[in-house]
N, C-alpha and C. Protein backbone atom coordinates (compact mmCIF):
# COMPACT_ATOMS: atom_id res chain seq x y z
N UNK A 1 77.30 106.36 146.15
CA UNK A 1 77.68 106.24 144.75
C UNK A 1 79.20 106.14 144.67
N UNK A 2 79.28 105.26 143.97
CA UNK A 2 81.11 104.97 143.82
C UNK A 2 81.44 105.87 142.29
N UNK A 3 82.48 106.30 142.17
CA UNK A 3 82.61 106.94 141.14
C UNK A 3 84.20 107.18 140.97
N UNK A 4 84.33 106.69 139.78
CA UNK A 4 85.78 106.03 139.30
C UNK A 4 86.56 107.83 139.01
N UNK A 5 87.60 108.28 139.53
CA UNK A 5 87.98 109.33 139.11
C UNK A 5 89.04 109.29 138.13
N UNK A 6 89.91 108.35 137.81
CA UNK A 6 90.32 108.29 136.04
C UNK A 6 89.92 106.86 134.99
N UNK A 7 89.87 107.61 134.11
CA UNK A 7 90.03 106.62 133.24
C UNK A 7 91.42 106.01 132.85
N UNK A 8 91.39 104.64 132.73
CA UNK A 8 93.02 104.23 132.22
C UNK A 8 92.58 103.26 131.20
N UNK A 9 93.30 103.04 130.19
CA UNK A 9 93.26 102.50 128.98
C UNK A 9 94.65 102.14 128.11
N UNK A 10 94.37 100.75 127.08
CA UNK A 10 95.41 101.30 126.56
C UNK A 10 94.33 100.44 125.10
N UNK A 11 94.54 101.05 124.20
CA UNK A 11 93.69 100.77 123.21
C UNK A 11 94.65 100.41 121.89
N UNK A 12 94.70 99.31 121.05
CA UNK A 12 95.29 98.66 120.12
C UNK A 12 94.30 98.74 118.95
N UNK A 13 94.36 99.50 118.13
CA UNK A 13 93.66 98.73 116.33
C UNK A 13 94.39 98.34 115.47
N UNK A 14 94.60 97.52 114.89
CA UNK A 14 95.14 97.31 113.65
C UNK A 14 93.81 97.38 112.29
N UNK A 15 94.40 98.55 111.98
CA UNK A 15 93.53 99.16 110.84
C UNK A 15 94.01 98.66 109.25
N UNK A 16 93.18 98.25 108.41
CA UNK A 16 93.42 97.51 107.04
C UNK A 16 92.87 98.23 105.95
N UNK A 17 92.98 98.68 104.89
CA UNK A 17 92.49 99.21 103.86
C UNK A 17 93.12 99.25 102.90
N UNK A 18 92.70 99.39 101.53
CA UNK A 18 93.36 99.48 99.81
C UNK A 18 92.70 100.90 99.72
N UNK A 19 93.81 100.36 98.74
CA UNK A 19 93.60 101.87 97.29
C UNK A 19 92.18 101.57 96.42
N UNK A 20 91.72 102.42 96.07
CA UNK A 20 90.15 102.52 95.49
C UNK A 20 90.58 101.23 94.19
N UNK A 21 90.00 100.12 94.24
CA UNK A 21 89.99 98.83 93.16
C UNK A 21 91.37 98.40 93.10
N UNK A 22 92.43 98.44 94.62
CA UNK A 22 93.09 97.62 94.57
C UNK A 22 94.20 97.79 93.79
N UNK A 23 94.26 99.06 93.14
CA UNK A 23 95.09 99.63 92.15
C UNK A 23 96.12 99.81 92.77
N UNK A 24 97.84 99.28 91.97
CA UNK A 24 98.66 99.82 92.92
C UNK A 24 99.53 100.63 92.44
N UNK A 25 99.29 101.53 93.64
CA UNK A 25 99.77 103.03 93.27
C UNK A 25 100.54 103.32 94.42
N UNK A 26 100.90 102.56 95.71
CA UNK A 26 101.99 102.68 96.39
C UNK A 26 103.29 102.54 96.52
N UNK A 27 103.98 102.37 95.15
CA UNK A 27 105.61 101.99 94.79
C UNK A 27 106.30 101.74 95.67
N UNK A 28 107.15 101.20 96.17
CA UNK A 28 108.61 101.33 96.82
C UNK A 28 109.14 102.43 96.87
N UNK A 29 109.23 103.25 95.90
CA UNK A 29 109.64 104.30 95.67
C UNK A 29 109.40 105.47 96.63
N UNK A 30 107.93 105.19 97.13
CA UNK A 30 107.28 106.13 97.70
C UNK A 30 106.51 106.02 98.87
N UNK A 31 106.26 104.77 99.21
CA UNK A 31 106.20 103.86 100.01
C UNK A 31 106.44 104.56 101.66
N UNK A 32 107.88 104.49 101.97
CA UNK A 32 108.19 105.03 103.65
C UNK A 32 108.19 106.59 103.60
N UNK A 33 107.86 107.18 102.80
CA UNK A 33 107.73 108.55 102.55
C UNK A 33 105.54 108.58 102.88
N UNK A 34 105.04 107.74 102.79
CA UNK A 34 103.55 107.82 102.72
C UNK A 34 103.14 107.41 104.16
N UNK A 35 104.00 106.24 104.25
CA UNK A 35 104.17 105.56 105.78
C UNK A 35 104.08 106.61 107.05
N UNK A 36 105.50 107.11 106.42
CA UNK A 36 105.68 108.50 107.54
C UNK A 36 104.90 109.24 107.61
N UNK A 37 104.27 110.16 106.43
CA UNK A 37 103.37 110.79 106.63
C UNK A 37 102.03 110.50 107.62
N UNK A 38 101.70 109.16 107.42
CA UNK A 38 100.30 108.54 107.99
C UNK A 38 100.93 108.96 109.40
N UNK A 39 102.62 108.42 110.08
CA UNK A 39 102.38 108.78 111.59
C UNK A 39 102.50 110.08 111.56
N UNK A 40 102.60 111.36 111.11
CA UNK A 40 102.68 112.35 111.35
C UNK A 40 101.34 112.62 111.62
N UNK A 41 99.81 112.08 110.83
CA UNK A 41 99.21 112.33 110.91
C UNK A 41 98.10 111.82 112.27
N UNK A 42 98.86 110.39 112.40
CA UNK A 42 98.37 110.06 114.39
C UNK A 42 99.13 111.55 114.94
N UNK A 43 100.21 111.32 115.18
CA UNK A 43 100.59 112.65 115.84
C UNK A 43 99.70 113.72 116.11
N UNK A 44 99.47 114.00 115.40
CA UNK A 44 98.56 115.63 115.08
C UNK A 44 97.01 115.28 115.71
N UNK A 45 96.65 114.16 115.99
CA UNK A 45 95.36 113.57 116.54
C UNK A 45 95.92 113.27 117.80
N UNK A 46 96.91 113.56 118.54
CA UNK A 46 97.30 112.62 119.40
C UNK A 46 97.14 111.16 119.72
N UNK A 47 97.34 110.46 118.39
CA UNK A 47 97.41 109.42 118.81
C UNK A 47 98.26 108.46 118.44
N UNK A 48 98.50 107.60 118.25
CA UNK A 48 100.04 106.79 118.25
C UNK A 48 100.41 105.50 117.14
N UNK A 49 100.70 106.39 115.77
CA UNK A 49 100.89 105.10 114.82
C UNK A 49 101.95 104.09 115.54
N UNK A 50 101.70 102.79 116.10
CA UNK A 50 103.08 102.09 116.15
C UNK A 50 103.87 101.60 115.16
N UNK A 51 103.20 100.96 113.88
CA UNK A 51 103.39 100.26 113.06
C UNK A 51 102.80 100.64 111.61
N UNK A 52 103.16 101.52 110.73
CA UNK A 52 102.56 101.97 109.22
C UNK A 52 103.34 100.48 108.66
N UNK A 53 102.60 100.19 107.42
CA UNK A 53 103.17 99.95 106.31
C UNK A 53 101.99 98.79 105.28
N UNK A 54 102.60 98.48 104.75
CA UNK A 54 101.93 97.37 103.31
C UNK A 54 102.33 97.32 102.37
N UNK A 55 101.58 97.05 100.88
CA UNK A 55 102.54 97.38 99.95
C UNK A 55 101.84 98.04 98.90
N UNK A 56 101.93 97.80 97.60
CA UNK A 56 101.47 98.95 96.67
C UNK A 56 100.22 99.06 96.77
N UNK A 57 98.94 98.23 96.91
CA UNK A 57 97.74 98.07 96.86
C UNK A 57 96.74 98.50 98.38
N UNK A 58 97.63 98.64 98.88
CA UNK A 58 96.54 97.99 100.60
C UNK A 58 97.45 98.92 101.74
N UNK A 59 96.92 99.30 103.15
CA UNK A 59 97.67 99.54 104.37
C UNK A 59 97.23 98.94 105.60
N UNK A 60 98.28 98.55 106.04
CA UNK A 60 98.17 97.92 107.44
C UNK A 60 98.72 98.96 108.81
N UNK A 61 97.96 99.42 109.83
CA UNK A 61 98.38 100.40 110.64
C UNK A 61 98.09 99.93 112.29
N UNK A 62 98.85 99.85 112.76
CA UNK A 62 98.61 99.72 114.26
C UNK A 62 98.58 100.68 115.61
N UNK A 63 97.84 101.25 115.42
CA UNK A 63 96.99 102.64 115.92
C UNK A 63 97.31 102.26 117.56
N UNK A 64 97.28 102.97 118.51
CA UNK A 64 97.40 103.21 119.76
C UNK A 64 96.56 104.37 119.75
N UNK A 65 95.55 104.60 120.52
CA UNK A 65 94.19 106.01 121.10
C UNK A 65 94.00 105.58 122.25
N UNK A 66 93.25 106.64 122.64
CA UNK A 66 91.95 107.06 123.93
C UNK A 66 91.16 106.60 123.43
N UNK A 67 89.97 105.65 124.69
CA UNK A 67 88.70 105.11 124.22
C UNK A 67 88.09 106.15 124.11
N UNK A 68 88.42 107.31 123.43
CA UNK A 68 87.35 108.41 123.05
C UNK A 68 87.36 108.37 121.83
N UNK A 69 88.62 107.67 121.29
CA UNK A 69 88.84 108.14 119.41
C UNK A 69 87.95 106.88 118.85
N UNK A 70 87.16 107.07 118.38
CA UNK A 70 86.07 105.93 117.29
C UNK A 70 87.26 105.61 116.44
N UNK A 71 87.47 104.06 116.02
CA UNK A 71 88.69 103.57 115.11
C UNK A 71 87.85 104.26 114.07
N UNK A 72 86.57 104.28 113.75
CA UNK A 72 86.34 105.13 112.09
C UNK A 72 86.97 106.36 111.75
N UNK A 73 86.92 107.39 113.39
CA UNK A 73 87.71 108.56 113.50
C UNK A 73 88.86 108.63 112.59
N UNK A 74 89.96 107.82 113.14
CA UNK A 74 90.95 107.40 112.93
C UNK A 74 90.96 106.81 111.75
N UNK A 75 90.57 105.98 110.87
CA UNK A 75 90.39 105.62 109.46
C UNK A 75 90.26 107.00 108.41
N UNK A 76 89.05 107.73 109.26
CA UNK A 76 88.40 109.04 108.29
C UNK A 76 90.49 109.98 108.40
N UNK A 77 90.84 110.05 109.52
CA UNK A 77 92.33 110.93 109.13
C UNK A 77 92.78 110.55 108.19
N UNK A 78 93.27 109.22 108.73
CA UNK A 78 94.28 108.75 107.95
C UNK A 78 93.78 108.36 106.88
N UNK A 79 92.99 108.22 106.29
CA UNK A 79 92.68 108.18 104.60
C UNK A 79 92.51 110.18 104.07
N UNK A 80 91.73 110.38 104.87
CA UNK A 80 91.56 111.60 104.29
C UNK A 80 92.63 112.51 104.26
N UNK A 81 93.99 112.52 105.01
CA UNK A 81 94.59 113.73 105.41
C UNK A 81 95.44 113.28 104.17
N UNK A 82 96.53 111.39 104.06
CA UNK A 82 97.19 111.21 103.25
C UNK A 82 96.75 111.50 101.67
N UNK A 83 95.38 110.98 101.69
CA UNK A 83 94.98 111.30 100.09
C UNK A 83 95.65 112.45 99.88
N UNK A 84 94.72 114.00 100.51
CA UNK A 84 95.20 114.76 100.07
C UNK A 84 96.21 114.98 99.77
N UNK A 85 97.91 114.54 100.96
CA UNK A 85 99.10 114.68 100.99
C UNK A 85 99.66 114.09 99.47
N UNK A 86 99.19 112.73 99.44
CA UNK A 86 99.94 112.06 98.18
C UNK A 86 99.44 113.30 96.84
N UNK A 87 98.17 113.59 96.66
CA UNK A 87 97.31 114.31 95.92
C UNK A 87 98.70 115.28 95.10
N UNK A 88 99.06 115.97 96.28
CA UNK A 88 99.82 117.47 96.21
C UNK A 88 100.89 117.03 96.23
N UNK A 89 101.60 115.85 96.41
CA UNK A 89 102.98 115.66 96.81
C UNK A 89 103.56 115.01 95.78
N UNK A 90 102.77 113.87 94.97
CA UNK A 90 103.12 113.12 93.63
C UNK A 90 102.60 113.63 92.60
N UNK A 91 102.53 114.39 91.81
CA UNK A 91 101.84 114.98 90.57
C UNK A 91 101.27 113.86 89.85
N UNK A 92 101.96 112.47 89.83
CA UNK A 92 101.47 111.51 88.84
C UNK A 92 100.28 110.59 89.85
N UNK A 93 99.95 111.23 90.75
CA UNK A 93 99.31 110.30 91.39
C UNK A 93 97.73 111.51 91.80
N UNK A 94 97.47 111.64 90.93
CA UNK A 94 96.10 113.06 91.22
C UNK A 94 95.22 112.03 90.93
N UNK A 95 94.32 110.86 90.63
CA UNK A 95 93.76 110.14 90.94
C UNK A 95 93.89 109.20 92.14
N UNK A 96 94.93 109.18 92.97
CA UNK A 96 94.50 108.39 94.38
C UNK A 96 93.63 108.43 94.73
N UNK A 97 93.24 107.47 95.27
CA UNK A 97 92.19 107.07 96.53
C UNK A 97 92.23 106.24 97.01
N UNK A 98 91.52 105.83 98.03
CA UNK A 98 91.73 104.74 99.16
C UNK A 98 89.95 103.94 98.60
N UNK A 99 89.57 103.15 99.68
CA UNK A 99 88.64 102.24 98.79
C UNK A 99 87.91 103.07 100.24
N UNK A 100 86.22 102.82 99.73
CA UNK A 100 85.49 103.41 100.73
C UNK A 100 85.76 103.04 102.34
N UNK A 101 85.47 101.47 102.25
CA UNK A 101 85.57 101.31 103.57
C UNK A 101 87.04 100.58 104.27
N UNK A 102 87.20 99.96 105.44
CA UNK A 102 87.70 99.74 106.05
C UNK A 102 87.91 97.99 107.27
N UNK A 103 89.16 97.74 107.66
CA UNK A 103 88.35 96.86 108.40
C UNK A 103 89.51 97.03 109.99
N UNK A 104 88.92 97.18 110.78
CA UNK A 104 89.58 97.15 112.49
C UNK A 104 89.57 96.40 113.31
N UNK A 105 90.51 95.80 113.47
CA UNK A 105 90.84 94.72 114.14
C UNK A 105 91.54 95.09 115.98
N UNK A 106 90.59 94.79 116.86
CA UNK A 106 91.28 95.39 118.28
C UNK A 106 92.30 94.13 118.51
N UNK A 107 93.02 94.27 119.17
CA UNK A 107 94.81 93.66 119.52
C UNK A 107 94.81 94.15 121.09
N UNK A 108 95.44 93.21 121.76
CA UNK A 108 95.76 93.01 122.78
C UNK A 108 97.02 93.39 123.03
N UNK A 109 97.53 93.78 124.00
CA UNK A 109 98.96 94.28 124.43
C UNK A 109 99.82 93.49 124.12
N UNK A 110 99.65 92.24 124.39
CA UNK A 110 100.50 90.98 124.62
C UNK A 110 101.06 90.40 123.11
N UNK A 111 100.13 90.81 121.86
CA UNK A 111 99.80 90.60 120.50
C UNK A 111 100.61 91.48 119.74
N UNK A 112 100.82 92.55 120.31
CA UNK A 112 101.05 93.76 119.66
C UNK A 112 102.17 93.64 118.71
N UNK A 113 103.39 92.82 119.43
CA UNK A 113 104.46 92.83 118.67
C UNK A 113 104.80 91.82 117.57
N UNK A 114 103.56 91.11 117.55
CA UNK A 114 103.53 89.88 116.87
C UNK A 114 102.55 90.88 115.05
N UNK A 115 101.51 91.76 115.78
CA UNK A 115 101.17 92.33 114.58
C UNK A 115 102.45 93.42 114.05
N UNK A 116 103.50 94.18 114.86
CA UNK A 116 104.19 94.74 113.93
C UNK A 116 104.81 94.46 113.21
N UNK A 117 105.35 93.12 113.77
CA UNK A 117 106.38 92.46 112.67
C UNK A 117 105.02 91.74 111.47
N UNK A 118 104.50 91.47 111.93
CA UNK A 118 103.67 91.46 110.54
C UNK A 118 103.42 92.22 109.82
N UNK A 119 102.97 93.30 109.86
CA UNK A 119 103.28 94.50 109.35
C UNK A 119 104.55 95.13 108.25
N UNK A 120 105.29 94.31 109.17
CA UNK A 120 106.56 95.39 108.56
C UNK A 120 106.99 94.27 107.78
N UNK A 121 106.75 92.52 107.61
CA UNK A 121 107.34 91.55 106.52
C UNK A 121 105.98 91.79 105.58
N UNK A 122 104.93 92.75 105.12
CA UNK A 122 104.19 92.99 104.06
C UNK A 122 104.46 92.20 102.64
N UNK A 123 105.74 92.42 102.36
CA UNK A 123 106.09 92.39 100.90
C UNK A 123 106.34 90.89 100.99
N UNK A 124 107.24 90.53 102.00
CA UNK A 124 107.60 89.21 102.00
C UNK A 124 106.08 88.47 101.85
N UNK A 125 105.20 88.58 103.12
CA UNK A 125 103.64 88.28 103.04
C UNK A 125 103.31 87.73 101.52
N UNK A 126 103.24 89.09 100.76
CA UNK A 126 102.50 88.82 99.79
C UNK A 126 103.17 88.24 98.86
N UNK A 127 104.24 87.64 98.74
CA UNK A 127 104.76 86.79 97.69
C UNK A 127 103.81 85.29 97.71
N UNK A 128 103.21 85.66 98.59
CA UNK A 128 102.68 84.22 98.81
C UNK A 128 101.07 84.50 99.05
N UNK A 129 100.17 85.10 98.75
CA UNK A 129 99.05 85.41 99.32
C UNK A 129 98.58 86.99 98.83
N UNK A 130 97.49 87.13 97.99
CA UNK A 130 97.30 88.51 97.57
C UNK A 130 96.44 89.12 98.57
N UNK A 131 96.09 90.10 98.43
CA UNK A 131 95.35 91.10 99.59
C UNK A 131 93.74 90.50 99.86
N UNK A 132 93.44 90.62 99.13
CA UNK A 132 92.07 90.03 98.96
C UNK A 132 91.66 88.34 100.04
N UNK A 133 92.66 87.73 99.68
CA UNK A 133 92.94 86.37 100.66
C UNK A 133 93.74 87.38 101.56
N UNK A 134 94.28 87.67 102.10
CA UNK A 134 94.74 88.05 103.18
C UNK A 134 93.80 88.85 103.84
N UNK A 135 92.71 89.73 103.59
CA UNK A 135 91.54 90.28 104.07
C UNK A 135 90.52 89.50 104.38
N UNK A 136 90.46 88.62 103.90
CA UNK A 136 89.36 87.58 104.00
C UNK A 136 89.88 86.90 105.28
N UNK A 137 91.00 86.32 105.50
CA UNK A 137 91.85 85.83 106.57
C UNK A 137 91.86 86.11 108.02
N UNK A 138 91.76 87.57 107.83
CA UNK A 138 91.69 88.49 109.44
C UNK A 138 90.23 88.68 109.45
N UNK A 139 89.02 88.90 108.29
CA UNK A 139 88.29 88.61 109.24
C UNK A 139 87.50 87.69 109.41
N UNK A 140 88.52 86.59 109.09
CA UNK A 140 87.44 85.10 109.72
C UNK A 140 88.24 84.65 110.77
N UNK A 141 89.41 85.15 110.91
CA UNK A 141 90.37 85.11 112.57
C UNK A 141 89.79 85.86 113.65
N UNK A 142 88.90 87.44 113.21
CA UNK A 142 88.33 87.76 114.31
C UNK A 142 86.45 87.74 113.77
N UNK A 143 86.58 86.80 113.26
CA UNK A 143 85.37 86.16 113.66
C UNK A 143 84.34 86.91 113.15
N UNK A 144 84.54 88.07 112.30
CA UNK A 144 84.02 89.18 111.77
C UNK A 144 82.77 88.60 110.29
N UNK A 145 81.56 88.92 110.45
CA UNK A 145 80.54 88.59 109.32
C UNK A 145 81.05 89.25 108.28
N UNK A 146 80.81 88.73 106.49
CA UNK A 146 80.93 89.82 106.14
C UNK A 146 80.11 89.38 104.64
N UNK A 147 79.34 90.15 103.79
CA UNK A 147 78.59 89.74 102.29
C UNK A 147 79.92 89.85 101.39
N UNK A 148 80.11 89.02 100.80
CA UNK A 148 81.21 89.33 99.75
C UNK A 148 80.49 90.48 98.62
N UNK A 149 79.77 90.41 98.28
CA UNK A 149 79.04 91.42 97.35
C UNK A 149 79.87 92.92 97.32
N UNK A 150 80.11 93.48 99.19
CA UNK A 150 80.26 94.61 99.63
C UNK A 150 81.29 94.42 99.98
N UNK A 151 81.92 93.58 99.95
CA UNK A 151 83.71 93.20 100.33
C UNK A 151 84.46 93.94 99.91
N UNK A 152 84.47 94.78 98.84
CA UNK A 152 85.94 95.09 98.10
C UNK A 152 84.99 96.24 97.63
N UNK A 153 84.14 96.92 97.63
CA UNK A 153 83.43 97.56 96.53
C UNK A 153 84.30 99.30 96.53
């Protein structure tokens, strides 16, 4: 019996999600203050935001894990830990939420730096293209099925 004694990995998601109906409730204002928080919150999972950001409506995150962390894992933090954070941290913002689901996109090493800077020109992005077309975009780039019905719900 052959038997591999480590595991080695290096694991890429680029994780996508809105605010519950797209509502935007992420200002400028408040924006790299929410950002940060999200990597504090890889941190604390050990695992490795490279890239936070988006803009008032939506987040784009480029996650680094262990093939042990399920990207849902990682979705369930980082929606659940920031809600709360924004919750307690903006008084005018006690209705946040994030939208139920999610969409994860795996990335290649070689890719990686091509999604941060995407990432980080967000605002520029969307002068030209709203979220909704831009979601639709990535997942017919990775080839991903999807019912529009349950698209956005």
């Amino acid at each position: 019996m052959n038997i591999m004694a480590n595991t080695y990995s290096h694991c890429y998601n680029h994780i996508v999600f809105s605010t519950k109906n797209r509502i935007e409730l992420i200002t400028p204002d408040i924006e790299e203050r929410v950002w940060a928080y999200i990597g504090g919150i890889a941190r604390k999972h050990n695992i490795t935001a490279i890239q936070v950001g988006g803009i008032d409506n939506h987040i784009h995150a480029l996650i680094s894990s262990p093939p042990s962390v399920a990207p849902s894992q990682i979705a369930q933090w980082i929606k659940g830990g920031s809600s709360h954070w924004i919750h307690n941290e903006f008084q005018h913002l006690n209705d946040f939420a994030w939208q139920d689901g999610f969409g994860v996109f795996a990335v290649c090493k070689s890719h990686a730096s091509k999604v941060v800077e995407y990432i980080k020109n967000q605002r520029k992005h969307h002068e030209k293209q709203i979220f909704e077309e831009e979601y639709r975009e990535l997942l017919r780039l990775h080839e991903i099925e999807y019912d529009e019905r349950y698209l956005f719900g």
